[in-house]
N, C-alpha and C. Protein backbone atom coordinates (compact mmCIF):
# COMPACT_ATOMS: atom_id res chain seq x y z
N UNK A 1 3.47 94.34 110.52
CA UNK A 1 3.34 94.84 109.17
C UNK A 1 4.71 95.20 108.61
N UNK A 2 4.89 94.72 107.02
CA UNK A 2 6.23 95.03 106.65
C UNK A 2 5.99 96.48 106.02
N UNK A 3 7.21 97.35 106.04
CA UNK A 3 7.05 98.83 105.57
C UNK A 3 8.75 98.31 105.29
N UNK A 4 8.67 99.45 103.99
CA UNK A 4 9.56 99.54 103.28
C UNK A 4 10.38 101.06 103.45
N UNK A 5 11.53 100.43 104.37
CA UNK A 5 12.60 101.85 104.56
C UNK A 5 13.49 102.16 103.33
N UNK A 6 13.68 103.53 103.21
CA UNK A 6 14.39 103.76 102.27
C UNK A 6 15.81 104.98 102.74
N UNK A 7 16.56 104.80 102.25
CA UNK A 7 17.80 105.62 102.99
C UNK A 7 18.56 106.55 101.80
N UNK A 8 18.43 107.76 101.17
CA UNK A 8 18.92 108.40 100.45
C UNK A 8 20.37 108.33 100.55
N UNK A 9 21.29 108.01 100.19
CA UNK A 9 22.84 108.76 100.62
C UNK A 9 23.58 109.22 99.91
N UNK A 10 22.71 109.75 98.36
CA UNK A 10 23.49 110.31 96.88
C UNK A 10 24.07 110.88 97.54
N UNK A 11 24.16 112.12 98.64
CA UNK A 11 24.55 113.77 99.14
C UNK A 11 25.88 112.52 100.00
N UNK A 12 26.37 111.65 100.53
CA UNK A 12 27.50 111.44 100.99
C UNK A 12 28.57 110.13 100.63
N UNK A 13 29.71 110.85 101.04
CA UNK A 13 30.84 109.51 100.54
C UNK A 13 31.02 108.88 101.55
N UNK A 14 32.22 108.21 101.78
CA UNK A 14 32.60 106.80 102.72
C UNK A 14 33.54 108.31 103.42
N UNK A 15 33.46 108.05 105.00
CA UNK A 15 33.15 107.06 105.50
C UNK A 15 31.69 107.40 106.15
N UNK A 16 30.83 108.54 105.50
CA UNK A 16 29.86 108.85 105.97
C UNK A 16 28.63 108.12 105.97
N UNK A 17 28.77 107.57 104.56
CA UNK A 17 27.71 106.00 104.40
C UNK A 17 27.53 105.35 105.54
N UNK A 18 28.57 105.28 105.77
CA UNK A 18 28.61 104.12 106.71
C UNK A 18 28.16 104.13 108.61
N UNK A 19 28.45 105.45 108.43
CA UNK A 19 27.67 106.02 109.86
C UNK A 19 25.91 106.01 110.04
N UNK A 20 25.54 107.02 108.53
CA UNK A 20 24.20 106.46 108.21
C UNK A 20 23.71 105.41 108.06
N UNK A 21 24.46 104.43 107.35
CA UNK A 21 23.63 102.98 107.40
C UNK A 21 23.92 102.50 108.88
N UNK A 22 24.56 102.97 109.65
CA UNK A 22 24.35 102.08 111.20
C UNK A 22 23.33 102.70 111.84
N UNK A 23 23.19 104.05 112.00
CA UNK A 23 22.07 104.54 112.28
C UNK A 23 20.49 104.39 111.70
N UNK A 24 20.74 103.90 110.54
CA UNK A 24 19.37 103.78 109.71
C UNK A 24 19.20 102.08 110.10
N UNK A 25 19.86 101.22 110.11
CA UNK A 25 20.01 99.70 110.55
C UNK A 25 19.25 99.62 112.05
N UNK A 26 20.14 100.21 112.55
CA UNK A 26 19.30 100.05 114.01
C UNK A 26 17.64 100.80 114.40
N UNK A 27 17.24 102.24 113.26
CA UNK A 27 16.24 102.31 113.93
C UNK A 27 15.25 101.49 113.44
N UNK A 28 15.48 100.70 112.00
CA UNK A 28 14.48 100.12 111.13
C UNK A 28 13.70 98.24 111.94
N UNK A 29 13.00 97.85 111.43
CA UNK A 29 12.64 96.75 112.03
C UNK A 29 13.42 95.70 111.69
N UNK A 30 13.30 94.45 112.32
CA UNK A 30 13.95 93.44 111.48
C UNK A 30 13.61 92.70 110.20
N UNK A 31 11.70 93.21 109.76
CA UNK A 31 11.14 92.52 108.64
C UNK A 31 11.08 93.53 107.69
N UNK A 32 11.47 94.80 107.85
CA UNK A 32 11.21 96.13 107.15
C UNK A 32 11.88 95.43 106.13
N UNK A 33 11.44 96.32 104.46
CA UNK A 33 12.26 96.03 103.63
C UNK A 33 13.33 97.23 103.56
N UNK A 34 14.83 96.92 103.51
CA UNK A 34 15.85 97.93 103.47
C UNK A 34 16.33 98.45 102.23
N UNK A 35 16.38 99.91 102.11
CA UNK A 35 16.79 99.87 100.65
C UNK A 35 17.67 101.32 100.77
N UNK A 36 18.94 101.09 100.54
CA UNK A 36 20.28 102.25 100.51
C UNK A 36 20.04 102.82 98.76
N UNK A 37 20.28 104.21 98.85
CA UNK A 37 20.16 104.60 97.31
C UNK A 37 21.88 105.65 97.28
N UNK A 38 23.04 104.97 96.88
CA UNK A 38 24.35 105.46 96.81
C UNK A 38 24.57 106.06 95.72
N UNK A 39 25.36 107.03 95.43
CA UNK A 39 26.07 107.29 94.15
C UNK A 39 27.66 107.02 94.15
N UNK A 40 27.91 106.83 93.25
CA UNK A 40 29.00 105.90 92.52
C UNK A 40 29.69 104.73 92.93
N UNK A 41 30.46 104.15 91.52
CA UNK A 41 30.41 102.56 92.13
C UNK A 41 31.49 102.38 93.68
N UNK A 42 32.47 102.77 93.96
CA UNK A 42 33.18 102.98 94.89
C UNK A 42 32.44 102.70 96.11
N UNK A 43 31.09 103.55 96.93
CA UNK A 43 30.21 103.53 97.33
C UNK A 43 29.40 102.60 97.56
N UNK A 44 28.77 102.02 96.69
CA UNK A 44 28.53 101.35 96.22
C UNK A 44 29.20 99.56 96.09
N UNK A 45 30.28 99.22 95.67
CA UNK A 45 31.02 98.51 96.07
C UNK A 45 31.78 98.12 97.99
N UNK A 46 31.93 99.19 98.37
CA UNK A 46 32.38 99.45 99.57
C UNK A 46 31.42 98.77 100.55
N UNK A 47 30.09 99.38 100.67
CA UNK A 47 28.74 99.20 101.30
C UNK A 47 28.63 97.86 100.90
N UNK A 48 28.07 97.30 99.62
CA UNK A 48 27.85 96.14 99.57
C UNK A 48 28.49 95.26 100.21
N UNK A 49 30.14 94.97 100.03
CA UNK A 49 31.20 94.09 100.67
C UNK A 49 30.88 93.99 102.71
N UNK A 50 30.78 95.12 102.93
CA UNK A 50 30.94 95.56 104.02
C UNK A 50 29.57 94.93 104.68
N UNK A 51 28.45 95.12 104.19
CA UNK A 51 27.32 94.72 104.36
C UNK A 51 27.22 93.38 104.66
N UNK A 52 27.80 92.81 103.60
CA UNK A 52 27.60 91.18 103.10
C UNK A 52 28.25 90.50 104.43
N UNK A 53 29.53 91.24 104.45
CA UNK A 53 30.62 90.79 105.44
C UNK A 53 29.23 90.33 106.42
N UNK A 54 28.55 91.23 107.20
CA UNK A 54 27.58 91.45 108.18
C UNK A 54 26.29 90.47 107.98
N UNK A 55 26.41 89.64 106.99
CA UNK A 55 25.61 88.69 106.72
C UNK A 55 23.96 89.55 106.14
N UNK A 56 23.75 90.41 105.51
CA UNK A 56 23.08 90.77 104.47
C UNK A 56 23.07 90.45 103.31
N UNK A 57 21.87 89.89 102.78
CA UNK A 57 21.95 89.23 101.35
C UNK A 57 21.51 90.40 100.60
N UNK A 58 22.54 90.76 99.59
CA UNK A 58 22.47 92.43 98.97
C UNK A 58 22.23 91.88 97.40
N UNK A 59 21.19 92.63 97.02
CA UNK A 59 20.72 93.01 96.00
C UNK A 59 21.03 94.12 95.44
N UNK A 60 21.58 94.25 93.89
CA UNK A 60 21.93 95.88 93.47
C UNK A 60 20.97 96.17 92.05
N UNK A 61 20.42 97.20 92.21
CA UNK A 61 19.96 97.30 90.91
C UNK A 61 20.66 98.99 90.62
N UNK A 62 20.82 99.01 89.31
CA UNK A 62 21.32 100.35 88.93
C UNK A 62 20.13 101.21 88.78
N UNK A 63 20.04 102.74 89.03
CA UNK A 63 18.80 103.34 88.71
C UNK A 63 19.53 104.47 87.53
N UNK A 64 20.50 104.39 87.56
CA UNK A 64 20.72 105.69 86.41
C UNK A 64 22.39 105.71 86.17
N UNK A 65 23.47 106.05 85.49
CA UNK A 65 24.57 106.12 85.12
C UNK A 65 25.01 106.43 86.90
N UNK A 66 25.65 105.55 87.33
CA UNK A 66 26.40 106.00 88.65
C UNK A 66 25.20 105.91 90.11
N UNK A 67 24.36 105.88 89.79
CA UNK A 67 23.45 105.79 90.94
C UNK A 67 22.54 104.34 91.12
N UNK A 68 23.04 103.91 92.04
CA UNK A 68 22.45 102.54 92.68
C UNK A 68 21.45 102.44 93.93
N UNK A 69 20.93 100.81 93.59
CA UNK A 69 19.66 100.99 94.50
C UNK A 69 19.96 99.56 95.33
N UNK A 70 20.35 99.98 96.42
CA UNK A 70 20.48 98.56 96.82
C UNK A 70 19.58 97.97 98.26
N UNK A 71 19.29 96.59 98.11
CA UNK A 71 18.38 95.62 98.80
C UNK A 71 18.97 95.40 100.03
N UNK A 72 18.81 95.28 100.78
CA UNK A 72 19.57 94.52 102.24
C UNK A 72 18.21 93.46 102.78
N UNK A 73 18.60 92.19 102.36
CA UNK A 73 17.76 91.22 103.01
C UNK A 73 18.27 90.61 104.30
């Protein structure tokens, strides 16, 4: 069954993102749907690149002035 993870990380910057998304990566499944919620573009930009690098097909949608919602397929 697919379940849809979701990972808050408005409350942190780089390089703390990035500790959480390895920890949140590994406990989630491989069909789960992944979804990082960052604030600002920096963040945001950083994660995505970094991600992609890792062969994740990233989706961004904006949810509000500075706060993003992003896909990890």
């Amino acid at each position: 069954m697919i379940k849809e993870k979701i990972l808050d990380l408005t409350n942190y910057d780089c390089p703390m993102i990035f500790v959480k998304t390895k920890v949140f990566l590994q406990e989630t499944k491989k069909n789960d749907i992944k979804i990082l919620i960052v604030k600002g573009i920096s963040n945001k930009n950083s994660l995505k690149n970094t991600l992609s690098e890792q062969g994740f097909n990233i989706t961004v949608q904006e949810l509000k002035k500075n706060t993003f919602k992003i896909f990890l397929n």
